[in-house]
C-alpha atoms as a PDB file:
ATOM      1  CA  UNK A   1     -27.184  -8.859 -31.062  1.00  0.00           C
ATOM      2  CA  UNK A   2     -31.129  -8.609 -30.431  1.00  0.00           C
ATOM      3  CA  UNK A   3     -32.831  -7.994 -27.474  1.00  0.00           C
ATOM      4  CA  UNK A   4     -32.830 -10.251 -25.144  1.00  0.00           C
ATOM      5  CA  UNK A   5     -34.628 -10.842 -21.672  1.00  0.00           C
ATOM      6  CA  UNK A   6     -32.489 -10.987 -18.333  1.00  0.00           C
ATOM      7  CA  UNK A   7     -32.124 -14.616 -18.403  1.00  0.00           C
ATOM      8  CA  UNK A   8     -30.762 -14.356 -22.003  1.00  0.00           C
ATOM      9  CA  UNK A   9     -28.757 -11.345 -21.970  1.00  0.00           C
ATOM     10  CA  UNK A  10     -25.465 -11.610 -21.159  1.00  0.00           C
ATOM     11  CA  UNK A  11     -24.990  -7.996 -20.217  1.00  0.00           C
ATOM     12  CA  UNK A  12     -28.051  -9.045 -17.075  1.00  0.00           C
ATOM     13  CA  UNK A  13     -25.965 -12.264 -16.118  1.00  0.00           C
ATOM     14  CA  UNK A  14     -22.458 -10.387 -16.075  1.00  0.00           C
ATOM     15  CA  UNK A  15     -23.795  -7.690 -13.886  1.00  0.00           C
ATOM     16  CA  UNK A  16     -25.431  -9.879 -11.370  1.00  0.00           C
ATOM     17  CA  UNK A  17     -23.062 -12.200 -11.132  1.00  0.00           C
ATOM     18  CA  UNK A  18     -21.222  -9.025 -10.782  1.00  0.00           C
ATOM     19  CA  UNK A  19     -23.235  -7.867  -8.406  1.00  0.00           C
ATOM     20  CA  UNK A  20     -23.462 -11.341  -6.449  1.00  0.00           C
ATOM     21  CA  UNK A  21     -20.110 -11.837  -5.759  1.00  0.00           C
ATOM     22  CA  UNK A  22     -19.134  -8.005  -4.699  1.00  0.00           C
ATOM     23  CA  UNK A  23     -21.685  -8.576  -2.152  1.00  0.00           C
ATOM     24  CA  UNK A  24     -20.749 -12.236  -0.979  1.00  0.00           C
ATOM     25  CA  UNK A  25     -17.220 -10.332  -0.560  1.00  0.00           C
ATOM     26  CA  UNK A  26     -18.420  -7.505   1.471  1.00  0.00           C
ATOM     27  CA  UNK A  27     -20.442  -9.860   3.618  1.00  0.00           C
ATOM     28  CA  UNK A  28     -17.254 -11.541   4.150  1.00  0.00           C
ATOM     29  CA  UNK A  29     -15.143  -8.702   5.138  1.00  0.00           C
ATOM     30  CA  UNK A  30     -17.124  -7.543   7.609  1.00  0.00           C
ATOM     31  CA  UNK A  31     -17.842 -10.907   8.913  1.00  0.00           C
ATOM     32  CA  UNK A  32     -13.847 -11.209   9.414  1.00  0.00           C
ATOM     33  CA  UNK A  33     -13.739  -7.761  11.082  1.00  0.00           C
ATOM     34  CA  UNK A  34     -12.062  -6.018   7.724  1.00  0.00           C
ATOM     35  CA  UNK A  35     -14.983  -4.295   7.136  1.00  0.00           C
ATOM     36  CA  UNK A  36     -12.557  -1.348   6.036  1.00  0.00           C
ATOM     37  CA  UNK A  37     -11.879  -3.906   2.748  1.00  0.00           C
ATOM     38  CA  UNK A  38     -13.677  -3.006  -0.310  1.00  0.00           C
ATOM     39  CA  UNK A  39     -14.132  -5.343  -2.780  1.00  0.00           C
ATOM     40  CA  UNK A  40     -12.827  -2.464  -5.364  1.00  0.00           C
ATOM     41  CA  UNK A  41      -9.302  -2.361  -3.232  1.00  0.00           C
ATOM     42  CA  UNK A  42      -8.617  -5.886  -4.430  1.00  0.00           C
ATOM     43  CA  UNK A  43      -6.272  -4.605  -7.606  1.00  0.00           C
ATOM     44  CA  UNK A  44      -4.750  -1.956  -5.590  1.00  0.00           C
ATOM     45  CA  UNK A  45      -4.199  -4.244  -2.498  1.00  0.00           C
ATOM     46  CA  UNK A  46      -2.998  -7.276  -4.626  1.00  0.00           C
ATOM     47  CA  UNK A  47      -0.766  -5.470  -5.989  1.00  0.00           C
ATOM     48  CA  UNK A  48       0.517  -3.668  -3.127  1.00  0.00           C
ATOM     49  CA  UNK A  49       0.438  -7.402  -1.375  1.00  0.00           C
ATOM     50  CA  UNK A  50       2.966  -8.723  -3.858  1.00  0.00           C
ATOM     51  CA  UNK A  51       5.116  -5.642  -4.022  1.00  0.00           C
ATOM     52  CA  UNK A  52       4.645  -2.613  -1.678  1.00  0.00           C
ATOM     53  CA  UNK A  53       5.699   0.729  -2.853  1.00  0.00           C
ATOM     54  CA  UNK A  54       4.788   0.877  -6.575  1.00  0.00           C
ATOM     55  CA  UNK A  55       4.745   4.260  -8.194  1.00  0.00           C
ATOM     56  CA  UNK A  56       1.184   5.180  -8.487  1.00  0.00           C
ATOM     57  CA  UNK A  57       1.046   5.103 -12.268  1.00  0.00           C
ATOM     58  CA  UNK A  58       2.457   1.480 -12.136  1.00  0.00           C
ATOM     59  CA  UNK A  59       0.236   0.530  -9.522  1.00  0.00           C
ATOM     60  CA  UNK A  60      -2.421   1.773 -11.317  1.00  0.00           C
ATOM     61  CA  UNK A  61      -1.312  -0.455 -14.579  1.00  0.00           C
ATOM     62  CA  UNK A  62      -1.097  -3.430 -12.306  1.00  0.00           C
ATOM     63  CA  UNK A  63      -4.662  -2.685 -11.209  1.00  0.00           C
ATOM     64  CA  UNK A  64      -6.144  -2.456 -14.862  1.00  0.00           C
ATOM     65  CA  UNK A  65      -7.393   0.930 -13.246  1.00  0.00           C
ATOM     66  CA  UNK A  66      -7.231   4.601 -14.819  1.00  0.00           C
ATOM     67  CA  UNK A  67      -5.168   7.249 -13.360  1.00  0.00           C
ATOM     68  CA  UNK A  68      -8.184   9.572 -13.046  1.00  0.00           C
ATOM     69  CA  UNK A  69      -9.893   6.561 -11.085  1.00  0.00           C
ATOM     70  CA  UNK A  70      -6.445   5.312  -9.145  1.00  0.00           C
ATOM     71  CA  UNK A  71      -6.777   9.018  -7.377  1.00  0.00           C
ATOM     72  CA  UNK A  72     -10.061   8.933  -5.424  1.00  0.00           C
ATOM     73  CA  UNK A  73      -9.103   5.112  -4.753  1.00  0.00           C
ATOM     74  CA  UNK A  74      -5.769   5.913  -3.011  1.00  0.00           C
ATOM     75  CA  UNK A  75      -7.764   8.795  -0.968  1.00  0.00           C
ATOM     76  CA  UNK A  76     -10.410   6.623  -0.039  1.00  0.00           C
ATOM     77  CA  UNK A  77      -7.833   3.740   1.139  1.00  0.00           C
ATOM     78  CA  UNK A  78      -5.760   6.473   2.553  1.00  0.00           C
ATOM     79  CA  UNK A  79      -8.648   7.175   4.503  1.00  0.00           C
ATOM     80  CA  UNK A  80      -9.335   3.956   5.886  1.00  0.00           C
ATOM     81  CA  UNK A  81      -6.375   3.801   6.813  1.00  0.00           C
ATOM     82  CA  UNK A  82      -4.589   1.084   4.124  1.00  0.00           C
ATOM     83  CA  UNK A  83      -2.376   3.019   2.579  1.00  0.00           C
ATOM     84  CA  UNK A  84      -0.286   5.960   2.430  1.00  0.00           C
ATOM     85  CA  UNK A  85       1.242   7.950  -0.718  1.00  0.00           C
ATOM     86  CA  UNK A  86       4.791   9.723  -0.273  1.00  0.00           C
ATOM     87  CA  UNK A  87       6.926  11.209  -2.496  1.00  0.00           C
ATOM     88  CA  UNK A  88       9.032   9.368  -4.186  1.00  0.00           C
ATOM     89  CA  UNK A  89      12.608  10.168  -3.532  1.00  0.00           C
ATOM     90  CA  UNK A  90      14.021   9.931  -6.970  1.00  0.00           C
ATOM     91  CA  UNK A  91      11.225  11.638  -9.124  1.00  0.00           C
ATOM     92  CA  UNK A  92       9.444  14.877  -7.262  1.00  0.00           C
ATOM     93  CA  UNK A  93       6.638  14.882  -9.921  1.00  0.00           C
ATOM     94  CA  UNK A  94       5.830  11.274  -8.617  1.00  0.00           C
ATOM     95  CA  UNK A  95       4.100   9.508  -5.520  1.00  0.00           C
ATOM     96  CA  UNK A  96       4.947   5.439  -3.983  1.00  0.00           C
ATOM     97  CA  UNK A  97       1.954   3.899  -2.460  1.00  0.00           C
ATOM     98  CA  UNK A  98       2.639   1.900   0.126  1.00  0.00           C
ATOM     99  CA  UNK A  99       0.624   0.099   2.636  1.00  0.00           C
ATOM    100  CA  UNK A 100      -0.032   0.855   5.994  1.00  0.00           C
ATOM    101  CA  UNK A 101       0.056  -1.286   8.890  1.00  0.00           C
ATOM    102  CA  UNK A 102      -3.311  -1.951   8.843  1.00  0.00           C
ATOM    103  CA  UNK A 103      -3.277  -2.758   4.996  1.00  0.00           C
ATOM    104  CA  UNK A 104      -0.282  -5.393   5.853  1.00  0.00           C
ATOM    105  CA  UNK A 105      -2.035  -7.364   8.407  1.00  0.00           C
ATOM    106  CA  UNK A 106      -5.036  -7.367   6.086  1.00  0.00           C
ATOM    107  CA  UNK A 107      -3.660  -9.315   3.747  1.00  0.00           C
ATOM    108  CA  UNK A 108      -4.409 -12.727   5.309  1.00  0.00           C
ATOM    109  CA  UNK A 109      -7.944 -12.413   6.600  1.00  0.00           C
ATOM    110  CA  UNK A 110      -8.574 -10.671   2.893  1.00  0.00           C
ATOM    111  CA  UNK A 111      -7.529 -13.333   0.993  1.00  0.00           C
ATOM    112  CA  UNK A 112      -9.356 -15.888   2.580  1.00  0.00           C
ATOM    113  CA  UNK A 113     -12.666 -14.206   1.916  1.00  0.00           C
ATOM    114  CA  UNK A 114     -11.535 -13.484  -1.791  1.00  0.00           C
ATOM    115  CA  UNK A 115     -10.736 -17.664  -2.108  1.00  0.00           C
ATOM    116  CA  UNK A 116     -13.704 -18.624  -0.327  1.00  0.00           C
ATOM    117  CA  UNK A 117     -16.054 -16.513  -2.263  1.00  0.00           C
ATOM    118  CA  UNK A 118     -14.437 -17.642  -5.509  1.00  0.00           C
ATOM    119  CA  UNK A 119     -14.541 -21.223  -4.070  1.00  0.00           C
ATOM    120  CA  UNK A 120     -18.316 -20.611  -3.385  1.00  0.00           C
ATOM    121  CA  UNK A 121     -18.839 -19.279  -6.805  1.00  0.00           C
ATOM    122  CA  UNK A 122     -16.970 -21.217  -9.192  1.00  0.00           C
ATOM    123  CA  UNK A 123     -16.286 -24.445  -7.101  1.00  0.00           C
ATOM    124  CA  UNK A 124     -19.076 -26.357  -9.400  1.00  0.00           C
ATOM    125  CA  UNK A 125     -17.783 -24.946 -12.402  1.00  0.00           C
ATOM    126  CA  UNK A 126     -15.150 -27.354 -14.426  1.00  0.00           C
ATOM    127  CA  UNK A 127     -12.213 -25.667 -14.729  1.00  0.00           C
ATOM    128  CA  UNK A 128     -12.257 -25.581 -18.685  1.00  0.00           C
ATOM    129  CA  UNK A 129     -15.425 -23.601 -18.415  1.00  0.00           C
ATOM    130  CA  UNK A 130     -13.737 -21.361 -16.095  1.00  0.00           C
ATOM    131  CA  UNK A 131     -10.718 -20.779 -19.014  1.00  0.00           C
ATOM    132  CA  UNK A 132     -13.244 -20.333 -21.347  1.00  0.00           C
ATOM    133  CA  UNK A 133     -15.899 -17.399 -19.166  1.00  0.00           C
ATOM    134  CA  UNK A 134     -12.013 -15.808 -18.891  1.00  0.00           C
ATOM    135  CA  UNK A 135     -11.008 -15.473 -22.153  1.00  0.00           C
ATOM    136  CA  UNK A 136     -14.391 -14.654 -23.124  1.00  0.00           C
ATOM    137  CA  UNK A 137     -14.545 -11.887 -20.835  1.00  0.00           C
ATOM    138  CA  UNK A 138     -11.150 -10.851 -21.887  1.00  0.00           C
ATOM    139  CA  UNK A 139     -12.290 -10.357 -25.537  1.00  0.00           C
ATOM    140  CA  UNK A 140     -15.286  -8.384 -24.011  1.00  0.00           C
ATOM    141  CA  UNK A 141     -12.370  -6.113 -22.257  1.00  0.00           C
ATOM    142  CA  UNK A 142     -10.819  -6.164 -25.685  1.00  0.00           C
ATOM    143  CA  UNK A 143     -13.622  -5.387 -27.886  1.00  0.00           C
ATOM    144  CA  UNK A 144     -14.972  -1.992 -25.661  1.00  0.00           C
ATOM    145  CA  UNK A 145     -11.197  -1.118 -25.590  1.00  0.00           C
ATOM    146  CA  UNK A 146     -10.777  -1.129 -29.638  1.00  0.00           C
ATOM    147  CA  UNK A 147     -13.922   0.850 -29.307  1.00  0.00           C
ATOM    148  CA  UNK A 148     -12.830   4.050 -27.124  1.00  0.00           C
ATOM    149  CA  UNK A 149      -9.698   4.206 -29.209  1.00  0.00           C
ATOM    150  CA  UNK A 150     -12.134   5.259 -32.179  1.00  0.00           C
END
């Protein structure tokens, strides 16, 4: 691919679009008084939404995160107070992430930011185009991935 300029290069529109909508969500955390939120919880607090407890190397799977990166998230939830690792009683060598009490009742207000930003962001967009910036962005995921295995 030649060089492009920012209007034409779809690395530029990815990463402010990016860039756009992690702000629109922080703006919206705060403005709901969950200003504890990050937008770079979301896999780790979805996941933990739909089932609480997850070993951490699961949870980290379910995120799409690496376990090198699922470590400094779960201490910087842990200290906002979302969640909490323990041991897990049937494997010593492993930890369950669960959420706090705080991270529970977060769920509602969070999700409504997360659907009204995406509402705000992709409510003009036809919903084939939508399927289509997905997959395409899923090939993207798949293409850097074939690379690091080399």
């Amino acid at each position: 691919m030649n060089f492009q300029l920012p209007p034409d290069c779809p690395y530029y529109l990815i990463s402010r679009a990016t860039l756009t909508v992690t702000s629109q969500l922080k703006k919206g955390f705060v403005d709901k008084g969950i200003s504890t939120i990050r937008p770079s919880y979301l896999g780790v607090l979805l996941s933990l939404w739909a089932e609480d407890g997850l070993k951490a190397n699961e949870l980290g799977k379910r995120a799409g995160l690496e376990p090198s990166t699922m470590t400094g998230l779960i201490d910087r939830m842990e200290r906002d107070g979302l969640a909490q690792r323990k041991p897990d009683p049937n494997d010593r060598r492993a930890h369950r992430i669960y959420l706090t009490q705080k991270g529970v009742e977060a769920e509602i207000p969070a999700t409504k930011v997360v659907s009204d930003t995406l509402e705000k962001a992709f409510g003009s967009i036809a919903k084939k185009d939508i399927e289509t910036t997905k997959n395409v962005l899923r090939n993207i995921l798949i293409n850097c991935s074939k690379e690091e295995l080399k």
